[in-house]
PDB file of N, CA and C in Angstrom:
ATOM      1  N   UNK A   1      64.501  37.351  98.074  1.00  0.00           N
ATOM      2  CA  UNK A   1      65.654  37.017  98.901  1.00  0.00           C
ATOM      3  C   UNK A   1      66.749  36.382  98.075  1.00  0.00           C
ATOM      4  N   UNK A   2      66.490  35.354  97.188  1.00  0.00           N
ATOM      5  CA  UNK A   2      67.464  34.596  96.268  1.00  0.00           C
ATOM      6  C   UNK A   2      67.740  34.916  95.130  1.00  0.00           C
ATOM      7  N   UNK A   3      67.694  36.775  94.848  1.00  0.00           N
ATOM      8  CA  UNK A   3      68.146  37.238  93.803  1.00  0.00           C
ATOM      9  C   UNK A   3      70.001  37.716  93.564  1.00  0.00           C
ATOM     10  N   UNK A   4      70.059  38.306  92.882  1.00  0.00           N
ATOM     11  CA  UNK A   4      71.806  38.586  93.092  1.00  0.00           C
ATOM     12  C   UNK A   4      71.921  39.716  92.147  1.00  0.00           C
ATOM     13  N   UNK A   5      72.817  40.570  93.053  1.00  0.00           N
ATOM     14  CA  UNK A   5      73.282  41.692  92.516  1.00  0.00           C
ATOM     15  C   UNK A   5      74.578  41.888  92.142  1.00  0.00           C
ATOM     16  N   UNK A   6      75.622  41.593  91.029  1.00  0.00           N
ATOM     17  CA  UNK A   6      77.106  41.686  90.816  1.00  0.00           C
ATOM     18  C   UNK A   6      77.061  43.395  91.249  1.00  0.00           C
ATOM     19  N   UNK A   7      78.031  43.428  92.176  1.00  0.00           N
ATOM     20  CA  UNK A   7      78.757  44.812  92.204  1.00  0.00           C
ATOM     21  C   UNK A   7      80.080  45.261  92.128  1.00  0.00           C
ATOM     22  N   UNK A   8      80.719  46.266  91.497  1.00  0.00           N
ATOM     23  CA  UNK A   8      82.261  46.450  91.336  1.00  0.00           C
ATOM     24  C   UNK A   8      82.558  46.714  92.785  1.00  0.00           C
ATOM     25  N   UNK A   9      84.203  46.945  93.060  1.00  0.00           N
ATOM     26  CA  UNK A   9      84.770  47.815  93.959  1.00  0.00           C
ATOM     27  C   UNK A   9      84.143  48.679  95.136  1.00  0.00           C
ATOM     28  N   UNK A  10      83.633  49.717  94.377  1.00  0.00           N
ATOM     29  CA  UNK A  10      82.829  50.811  94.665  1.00  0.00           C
ATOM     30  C   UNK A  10      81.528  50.478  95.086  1.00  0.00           C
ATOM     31  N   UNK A  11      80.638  49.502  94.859  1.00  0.00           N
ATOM     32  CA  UNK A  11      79.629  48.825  95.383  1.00  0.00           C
ATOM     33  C   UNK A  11      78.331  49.269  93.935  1.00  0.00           C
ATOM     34  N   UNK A  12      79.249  49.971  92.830  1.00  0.00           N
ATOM     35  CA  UNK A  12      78.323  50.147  91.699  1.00  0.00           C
ATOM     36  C   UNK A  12      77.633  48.596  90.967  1.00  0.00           C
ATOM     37  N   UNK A  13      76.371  48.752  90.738  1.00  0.00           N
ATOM     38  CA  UNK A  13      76.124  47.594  90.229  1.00  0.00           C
ATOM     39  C   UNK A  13      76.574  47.552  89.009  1.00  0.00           C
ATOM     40  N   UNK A  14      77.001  46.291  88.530  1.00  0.00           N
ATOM     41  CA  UNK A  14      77.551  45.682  87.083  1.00  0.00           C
ATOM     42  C   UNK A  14      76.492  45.568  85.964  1.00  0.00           C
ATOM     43  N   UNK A  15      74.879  45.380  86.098  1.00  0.00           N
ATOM     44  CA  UNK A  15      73.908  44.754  85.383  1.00  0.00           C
ATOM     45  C   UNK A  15      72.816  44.891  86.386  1.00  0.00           C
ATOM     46  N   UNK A  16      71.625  44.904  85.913  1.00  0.00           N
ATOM     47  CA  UNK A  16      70.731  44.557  86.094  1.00  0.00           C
ATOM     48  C   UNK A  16      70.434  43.294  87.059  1.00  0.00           C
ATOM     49  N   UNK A  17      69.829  43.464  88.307  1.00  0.00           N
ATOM     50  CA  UNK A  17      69.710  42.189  89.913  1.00  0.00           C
ATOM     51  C   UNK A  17      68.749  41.384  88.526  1.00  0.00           C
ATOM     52  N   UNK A  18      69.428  40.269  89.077  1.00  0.00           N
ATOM     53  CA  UNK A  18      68.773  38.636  88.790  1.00  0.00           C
ATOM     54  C   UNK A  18      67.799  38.228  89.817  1.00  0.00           C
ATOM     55  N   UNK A  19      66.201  38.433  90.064  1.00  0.00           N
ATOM     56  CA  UNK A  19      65.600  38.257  90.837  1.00  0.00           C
ATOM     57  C   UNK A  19      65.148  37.099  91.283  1.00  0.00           C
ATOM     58  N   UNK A  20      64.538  36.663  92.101  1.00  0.00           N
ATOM     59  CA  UNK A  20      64.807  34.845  92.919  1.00  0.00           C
ATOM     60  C   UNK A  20      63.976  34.258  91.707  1.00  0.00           C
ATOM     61  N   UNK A  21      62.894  34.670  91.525  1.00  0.00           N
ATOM     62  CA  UNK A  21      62.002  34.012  89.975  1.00  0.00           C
ATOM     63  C   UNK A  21      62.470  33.348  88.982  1.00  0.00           C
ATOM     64  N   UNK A  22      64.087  33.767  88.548  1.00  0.00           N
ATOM     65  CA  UNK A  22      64.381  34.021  87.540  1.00  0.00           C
ATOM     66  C   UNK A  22      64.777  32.503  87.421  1.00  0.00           C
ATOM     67  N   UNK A  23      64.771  31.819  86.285  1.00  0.00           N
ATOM     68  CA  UNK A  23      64.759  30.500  85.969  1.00  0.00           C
ATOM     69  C   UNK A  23      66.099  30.028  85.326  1.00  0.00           C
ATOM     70  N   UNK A  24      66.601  30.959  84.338  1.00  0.00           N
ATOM     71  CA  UNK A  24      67.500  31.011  83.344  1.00  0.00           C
ATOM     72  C   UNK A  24      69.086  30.237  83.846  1.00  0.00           C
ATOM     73  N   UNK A  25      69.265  29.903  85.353  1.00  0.00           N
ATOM     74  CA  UNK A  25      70.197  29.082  85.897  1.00  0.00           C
ATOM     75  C   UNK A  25      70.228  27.270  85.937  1.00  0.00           C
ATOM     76  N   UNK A  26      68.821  26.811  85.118  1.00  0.00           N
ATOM     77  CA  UNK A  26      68.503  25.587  85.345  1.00  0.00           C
ATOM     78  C   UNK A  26      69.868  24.320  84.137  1.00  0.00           C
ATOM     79  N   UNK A  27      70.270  25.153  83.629  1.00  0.00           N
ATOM     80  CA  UNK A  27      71.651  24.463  83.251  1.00  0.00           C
ATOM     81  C   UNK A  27      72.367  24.132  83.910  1.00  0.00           C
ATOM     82  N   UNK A  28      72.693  25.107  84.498  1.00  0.00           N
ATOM     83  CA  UNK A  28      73.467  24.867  85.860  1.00  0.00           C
ATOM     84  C   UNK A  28      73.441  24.349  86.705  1.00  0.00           C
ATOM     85  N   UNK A  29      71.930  24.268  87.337  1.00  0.00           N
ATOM     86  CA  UNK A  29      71.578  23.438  88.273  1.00  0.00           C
ATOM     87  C   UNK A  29      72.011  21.841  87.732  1.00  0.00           C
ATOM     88  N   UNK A  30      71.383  21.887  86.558  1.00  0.00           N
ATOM     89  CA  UNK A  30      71.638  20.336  86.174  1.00  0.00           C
ATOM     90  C   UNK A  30      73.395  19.766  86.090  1.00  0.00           C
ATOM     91  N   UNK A  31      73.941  20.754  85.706  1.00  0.00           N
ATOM     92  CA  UNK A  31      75.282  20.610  85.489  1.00  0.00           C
ATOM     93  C   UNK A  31      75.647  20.050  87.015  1.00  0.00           C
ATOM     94  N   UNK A  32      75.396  20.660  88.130  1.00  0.00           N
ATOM     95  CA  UNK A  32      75.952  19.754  89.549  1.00  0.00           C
ATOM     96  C   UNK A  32      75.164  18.951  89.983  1.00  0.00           C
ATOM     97  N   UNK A  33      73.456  18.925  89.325  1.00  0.00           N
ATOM     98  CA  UNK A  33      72.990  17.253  89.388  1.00  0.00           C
ATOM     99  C   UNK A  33      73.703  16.196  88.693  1.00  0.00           C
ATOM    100  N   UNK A  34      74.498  16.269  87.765  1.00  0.00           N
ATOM    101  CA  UNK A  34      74.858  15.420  87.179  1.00  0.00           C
ATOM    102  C   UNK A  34      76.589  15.309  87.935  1.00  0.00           C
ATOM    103  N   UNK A  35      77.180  16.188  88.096  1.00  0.00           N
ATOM    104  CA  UNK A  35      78.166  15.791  88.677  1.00  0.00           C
ATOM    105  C   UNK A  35      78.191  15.303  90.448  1.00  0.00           C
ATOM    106  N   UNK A  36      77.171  15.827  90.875  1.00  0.00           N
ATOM    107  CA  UNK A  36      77.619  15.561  92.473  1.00  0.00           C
ATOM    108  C   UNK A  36      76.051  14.924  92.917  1.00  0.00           C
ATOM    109  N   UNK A  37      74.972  14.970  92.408  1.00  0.00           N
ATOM    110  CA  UNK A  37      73.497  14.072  92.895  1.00  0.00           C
ATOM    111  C   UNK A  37      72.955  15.236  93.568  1.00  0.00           C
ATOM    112  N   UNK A  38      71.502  15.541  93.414  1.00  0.00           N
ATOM    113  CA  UNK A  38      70.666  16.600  94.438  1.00  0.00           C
ATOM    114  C   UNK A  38      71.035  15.974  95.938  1.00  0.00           C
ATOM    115  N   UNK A  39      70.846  14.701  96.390  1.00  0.00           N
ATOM    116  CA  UNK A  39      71.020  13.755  97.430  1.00  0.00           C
ATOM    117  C   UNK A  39      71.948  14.119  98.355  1.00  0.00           C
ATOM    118  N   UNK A  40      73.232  14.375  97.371  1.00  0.00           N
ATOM    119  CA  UNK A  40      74.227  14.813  98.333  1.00  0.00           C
ATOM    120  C   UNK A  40      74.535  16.113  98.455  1.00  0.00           C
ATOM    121  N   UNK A  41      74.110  17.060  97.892  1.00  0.00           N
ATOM    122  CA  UNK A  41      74.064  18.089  98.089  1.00  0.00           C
ATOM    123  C   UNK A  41      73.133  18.773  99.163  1.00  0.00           C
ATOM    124  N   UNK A  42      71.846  18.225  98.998  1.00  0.00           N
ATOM    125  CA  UNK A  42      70.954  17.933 100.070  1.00  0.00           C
ATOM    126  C   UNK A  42      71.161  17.730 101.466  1.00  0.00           C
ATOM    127  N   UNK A  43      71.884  16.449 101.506  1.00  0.00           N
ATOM    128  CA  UNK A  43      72.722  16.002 102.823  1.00  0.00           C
ATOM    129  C   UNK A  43      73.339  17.286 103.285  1.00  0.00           C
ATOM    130  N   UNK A  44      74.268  17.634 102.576  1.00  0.00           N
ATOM    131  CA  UNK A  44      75.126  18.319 102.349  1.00  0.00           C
ATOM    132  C   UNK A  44      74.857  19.710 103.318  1.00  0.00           C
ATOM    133  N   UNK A  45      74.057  20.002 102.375  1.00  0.00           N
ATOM    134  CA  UNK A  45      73.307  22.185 102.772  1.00  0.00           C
ATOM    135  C   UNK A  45      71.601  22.159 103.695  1.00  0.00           C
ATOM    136  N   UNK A  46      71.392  20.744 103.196  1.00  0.00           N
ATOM    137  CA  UNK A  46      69.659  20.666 103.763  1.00  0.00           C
ATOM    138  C   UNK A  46      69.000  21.536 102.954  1.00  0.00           C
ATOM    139  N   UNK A  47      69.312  22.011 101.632  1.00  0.00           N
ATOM    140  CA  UNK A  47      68.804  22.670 100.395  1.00  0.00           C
ATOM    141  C   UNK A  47      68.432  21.924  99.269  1.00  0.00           C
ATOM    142  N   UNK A  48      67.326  22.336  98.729  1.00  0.00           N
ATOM    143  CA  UNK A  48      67.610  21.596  97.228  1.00  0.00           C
ATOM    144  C   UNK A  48      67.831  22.444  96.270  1.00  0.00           C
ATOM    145  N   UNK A  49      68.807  21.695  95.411  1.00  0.00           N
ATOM    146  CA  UNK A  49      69.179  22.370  94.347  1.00  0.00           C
ATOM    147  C   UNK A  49      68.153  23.194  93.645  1.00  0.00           C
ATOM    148  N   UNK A  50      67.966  24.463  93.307  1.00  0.00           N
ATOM    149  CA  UNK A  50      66.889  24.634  92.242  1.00  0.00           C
ATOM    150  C   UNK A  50      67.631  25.999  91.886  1.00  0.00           C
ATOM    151  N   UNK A  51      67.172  26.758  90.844  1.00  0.00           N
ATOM    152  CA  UNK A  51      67.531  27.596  89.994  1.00  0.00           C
ATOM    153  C   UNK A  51      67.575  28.628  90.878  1.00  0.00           C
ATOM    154  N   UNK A  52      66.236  29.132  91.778  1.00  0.00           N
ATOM    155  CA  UNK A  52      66.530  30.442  92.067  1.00  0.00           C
ATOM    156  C   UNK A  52      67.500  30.590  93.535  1.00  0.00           C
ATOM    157  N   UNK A  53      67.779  29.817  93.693  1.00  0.00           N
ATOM    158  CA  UNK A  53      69.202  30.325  94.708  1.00  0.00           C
ATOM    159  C   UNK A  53      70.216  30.956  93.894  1.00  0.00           C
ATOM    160  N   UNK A  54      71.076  31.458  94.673  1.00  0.00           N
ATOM    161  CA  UNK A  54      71.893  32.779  94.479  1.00  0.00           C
ATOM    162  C   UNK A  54      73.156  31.706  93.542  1.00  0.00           C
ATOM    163  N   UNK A  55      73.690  30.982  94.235  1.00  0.00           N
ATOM    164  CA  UNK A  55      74.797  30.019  93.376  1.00  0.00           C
ATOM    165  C   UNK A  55      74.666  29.854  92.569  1.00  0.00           C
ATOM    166  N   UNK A  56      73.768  29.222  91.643  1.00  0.00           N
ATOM    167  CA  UNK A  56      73.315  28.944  90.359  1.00  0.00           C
ATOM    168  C   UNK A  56      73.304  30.064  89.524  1.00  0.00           C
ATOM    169  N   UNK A  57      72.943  30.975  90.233  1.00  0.00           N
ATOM    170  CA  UNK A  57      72.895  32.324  89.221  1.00  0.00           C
ATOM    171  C   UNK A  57      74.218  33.239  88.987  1.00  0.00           C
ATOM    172  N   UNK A  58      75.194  32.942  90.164  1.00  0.00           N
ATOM    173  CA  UNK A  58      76.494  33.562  89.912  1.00  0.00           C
ATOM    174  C   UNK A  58      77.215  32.566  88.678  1.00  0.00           C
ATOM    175  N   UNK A  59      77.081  31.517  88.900  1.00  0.00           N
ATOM    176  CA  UNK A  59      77.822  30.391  88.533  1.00  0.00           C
ATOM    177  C   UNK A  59      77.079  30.518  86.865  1.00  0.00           C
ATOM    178  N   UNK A  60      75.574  31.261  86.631  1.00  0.00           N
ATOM    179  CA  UNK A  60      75.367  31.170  85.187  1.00  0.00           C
ATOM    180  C   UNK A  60      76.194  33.071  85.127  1.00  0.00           C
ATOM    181  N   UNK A  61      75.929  34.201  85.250  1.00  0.00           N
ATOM    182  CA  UNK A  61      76.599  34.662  85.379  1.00  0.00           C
ATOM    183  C   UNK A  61      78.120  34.898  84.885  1.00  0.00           C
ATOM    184  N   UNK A  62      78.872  33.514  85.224  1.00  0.00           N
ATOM    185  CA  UNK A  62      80.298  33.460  84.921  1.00  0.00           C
ATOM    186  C   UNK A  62      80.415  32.739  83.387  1.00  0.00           C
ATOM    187  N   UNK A  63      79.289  31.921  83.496  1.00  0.00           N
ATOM    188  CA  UNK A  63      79.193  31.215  82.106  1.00  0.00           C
ATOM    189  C   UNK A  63      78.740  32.191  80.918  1.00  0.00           C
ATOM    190  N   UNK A  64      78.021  33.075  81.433  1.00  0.00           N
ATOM    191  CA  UNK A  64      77.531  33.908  80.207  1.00  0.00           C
ATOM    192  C   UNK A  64      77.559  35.344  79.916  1.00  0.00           C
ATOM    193  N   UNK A  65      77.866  35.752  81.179  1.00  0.00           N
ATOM    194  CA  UNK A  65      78.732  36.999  81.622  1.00  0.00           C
ATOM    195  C   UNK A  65      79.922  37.343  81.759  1.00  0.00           C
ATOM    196  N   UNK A  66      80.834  36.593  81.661  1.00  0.00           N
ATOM    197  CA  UNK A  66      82.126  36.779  81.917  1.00  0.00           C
ATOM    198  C   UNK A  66      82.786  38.080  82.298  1.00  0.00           C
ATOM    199  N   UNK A  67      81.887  39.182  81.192  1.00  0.00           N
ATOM    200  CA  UNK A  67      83.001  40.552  81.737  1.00  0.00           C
ATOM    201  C   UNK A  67      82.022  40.876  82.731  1.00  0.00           C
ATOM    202  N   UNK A  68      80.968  40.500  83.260  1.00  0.00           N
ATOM    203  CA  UNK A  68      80.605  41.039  84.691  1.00  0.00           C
ATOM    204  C   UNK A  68      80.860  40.274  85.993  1.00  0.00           C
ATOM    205  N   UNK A  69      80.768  39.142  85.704  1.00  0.00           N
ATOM    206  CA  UNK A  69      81.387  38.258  86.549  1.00  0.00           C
ATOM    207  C   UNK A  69      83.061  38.868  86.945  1.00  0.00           C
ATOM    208  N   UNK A  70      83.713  38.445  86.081  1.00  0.00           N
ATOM    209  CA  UNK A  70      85.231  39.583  86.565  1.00  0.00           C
ATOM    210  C   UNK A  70      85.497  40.515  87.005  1.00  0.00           C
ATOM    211  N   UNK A  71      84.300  41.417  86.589  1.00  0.00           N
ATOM    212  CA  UNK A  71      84.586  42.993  87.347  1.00  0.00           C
ATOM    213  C   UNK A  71      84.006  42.954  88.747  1.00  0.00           C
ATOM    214  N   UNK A  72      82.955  41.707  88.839  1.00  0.00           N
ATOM    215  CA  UNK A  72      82.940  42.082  90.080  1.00  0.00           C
ATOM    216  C   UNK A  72      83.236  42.030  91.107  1.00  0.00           C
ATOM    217  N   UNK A  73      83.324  42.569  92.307  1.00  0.00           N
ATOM    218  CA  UNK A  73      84.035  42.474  93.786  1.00  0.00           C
ATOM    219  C   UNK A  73      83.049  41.557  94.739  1.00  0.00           C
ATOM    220  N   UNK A  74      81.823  41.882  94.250  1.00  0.00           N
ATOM    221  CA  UNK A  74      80.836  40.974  95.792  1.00  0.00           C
ATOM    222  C   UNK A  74      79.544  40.910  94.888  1.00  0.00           C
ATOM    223  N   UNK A  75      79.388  39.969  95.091  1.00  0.00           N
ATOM    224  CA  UNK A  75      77.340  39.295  94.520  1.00  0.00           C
ATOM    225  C   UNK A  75      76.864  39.047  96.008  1.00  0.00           C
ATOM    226  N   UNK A  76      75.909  40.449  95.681  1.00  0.00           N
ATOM    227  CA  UNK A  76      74.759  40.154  96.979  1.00  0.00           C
ATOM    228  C   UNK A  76      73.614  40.045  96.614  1.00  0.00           C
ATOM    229  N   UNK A  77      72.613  39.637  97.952  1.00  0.00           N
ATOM    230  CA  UNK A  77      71.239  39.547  97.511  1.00  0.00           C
ATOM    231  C   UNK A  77      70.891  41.051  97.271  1.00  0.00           C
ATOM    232  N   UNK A  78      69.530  40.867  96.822  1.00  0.00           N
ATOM    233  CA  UNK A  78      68.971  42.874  96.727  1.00  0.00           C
ATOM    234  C   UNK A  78      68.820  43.075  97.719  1.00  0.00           C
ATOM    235  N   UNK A  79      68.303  42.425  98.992  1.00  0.00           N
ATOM    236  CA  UNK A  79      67.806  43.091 100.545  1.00  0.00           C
ATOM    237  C   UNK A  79      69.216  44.116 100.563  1.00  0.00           C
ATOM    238  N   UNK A  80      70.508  42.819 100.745  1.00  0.00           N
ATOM    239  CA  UNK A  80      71.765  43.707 100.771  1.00  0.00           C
ATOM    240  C   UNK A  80      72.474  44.535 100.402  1.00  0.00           C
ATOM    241  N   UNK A  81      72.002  44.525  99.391  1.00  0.00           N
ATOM    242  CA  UNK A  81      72.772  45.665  98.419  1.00  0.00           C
ATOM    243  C   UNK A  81      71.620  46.888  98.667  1.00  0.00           C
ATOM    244  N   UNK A  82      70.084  46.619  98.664  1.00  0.00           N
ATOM    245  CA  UNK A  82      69.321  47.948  98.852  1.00  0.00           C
ATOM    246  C   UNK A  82      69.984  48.596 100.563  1.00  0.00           C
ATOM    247  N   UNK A  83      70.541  47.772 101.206  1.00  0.00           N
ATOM    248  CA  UNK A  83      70.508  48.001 103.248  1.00  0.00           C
ATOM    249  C   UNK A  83      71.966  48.543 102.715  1.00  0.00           C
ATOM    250  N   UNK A  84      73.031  48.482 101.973  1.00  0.00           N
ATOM    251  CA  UNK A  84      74.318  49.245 101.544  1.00  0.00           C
ATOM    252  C   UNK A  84      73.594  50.118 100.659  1.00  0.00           C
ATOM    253  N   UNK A  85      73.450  50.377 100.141  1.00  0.00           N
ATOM    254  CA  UNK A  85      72.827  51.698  99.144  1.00  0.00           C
ATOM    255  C   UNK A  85      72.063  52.846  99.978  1.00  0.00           C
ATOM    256  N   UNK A  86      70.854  52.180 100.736  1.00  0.00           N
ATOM    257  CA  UNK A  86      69.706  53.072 100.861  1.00  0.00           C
ATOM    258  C   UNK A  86      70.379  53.349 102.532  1.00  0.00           C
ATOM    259  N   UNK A  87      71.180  52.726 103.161  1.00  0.00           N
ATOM    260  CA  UNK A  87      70.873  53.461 104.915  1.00  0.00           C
ATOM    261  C   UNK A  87      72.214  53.040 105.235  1.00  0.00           C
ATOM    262  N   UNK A  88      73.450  52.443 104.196  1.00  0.00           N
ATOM    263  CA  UNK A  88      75.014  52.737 104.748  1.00  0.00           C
ATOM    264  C   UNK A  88      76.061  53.471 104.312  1.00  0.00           C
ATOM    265  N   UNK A  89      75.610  52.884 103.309  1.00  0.00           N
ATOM    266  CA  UNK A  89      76.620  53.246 102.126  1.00  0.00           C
ATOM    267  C   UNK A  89      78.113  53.835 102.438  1.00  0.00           C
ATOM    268  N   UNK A  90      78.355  52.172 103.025  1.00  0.00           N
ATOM    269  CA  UNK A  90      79.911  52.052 103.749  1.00  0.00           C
ATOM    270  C   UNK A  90      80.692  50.942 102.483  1.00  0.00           C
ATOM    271  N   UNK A  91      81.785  50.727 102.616  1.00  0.00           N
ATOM    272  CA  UNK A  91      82.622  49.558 102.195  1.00  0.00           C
ATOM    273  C   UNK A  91      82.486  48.545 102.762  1.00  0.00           C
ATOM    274  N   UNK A  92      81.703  48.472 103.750  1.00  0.00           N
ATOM    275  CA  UNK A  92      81.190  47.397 104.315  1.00  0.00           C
ATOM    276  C   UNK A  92      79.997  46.165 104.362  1.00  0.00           C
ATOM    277  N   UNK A  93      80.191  44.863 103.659  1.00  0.00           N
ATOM    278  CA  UNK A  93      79.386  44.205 102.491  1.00  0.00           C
ATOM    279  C   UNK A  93      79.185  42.992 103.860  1.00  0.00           C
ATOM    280  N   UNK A  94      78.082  42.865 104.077  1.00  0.00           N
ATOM    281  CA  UNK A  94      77.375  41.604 105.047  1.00  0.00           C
ATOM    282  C   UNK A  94      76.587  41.259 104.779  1.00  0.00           C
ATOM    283  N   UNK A  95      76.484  39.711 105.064  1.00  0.00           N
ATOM    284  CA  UNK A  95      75.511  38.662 104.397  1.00  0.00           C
ATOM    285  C   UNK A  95      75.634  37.780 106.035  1.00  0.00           C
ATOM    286  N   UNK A  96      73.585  38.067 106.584  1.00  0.00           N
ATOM    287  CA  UNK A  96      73.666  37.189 107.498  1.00  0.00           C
ATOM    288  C   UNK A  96      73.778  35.782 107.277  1.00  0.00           C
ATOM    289  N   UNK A  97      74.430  34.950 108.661  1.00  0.00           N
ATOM    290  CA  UNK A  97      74.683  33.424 107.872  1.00  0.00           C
ATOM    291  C   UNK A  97      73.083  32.780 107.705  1.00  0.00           C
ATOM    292  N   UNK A  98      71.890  33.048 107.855  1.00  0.00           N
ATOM    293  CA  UNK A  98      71.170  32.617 107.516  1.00  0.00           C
ATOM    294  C   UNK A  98      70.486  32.517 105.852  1.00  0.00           C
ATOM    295  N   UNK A  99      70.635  33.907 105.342  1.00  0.00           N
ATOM    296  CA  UNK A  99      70.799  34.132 104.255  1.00  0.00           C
ATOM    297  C   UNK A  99      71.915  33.603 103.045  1.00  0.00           C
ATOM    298  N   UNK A 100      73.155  33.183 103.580  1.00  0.00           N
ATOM    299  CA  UNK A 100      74.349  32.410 103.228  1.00  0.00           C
ATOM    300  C   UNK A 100      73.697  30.924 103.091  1.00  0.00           C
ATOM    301  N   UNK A 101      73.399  30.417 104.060  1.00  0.00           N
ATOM    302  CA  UNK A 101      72.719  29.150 103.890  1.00  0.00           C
ATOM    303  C   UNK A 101      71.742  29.042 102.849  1.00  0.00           C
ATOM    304  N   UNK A 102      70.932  30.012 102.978  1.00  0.00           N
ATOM    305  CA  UNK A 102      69.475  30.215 101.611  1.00  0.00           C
ATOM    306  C   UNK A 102      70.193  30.078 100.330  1.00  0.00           C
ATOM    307  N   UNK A 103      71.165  30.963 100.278  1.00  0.00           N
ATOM    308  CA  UNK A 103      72.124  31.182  99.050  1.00  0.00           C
ATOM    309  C   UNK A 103      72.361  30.085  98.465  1.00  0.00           C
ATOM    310  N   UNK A 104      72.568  28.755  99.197  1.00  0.00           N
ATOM    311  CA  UNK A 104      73.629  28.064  98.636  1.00  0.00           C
ATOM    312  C   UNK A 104      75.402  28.162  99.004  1.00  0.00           C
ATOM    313  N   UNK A 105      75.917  29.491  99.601  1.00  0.00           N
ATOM    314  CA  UNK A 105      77.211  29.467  99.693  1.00  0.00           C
ATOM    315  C   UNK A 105      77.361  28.891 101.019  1.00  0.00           C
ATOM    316  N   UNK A 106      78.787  28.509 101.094  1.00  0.00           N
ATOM    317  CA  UNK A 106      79.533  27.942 101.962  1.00  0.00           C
ATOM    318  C   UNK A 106      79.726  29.133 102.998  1.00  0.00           C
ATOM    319  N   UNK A 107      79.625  28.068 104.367  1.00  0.00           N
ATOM    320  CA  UNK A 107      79.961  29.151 105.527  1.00  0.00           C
ATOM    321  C   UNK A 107      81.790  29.424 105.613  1.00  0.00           C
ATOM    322  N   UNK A 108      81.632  30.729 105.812  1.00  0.00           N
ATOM    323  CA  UNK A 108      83.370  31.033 106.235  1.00  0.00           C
ATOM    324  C   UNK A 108      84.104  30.226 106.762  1.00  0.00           C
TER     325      UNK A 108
END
């Protein structure tokens, strides 16, 4: 569920999905423990910070990806991007708000 897929325009993927396992965001994580406290972030989302949410991984992504991070138009989870690929394959990119919350992102 807390993996991420960069996709262009077109809904082509940029790279290879970052799957929820994947650890390699724990810089990051620490980078907004140290600026803002797990505590209040916590308060905050009722989440705890940890690597495999989706935020952390866009946010490493931009740090170490840069030309995929830019090209892309929308970072979804894989459920979403497989439910646009395999049975829509519209211009049309949705993320239930429950899954938004899992993420880490902010509601609309």
């Amino acid at each position: 569920m807390d993996g991420v897929v960069a996709v262009d325009a077109a809904g082509k993927p940029l790279r290879p999905a970052i799957i929820w396992m994947d650890r390699r965001a724990v810089p990051q994580c620490d980078a907004v423990a140290k600026a803002a406290g797990p505590a209040q972030l916590f308060q905050r989302s009722g989440l705890n910070l940890d690597p495999s949410h989706v935020a952390p991984k866009i946010r490493w992504l931009a740090e170490n990806e840069p030309e995929h991070y830019e090209q892309a138009a929308h970072f979804l989870l894989p459920g979403s991007y497989e439910d646009y690929y395999q049975l829509y394959r519209s211009a049309y990119f949705a993320l239930l708000p429950v899954f938004a919350q899992a993420a880490r992102l902010p509601a609309p």
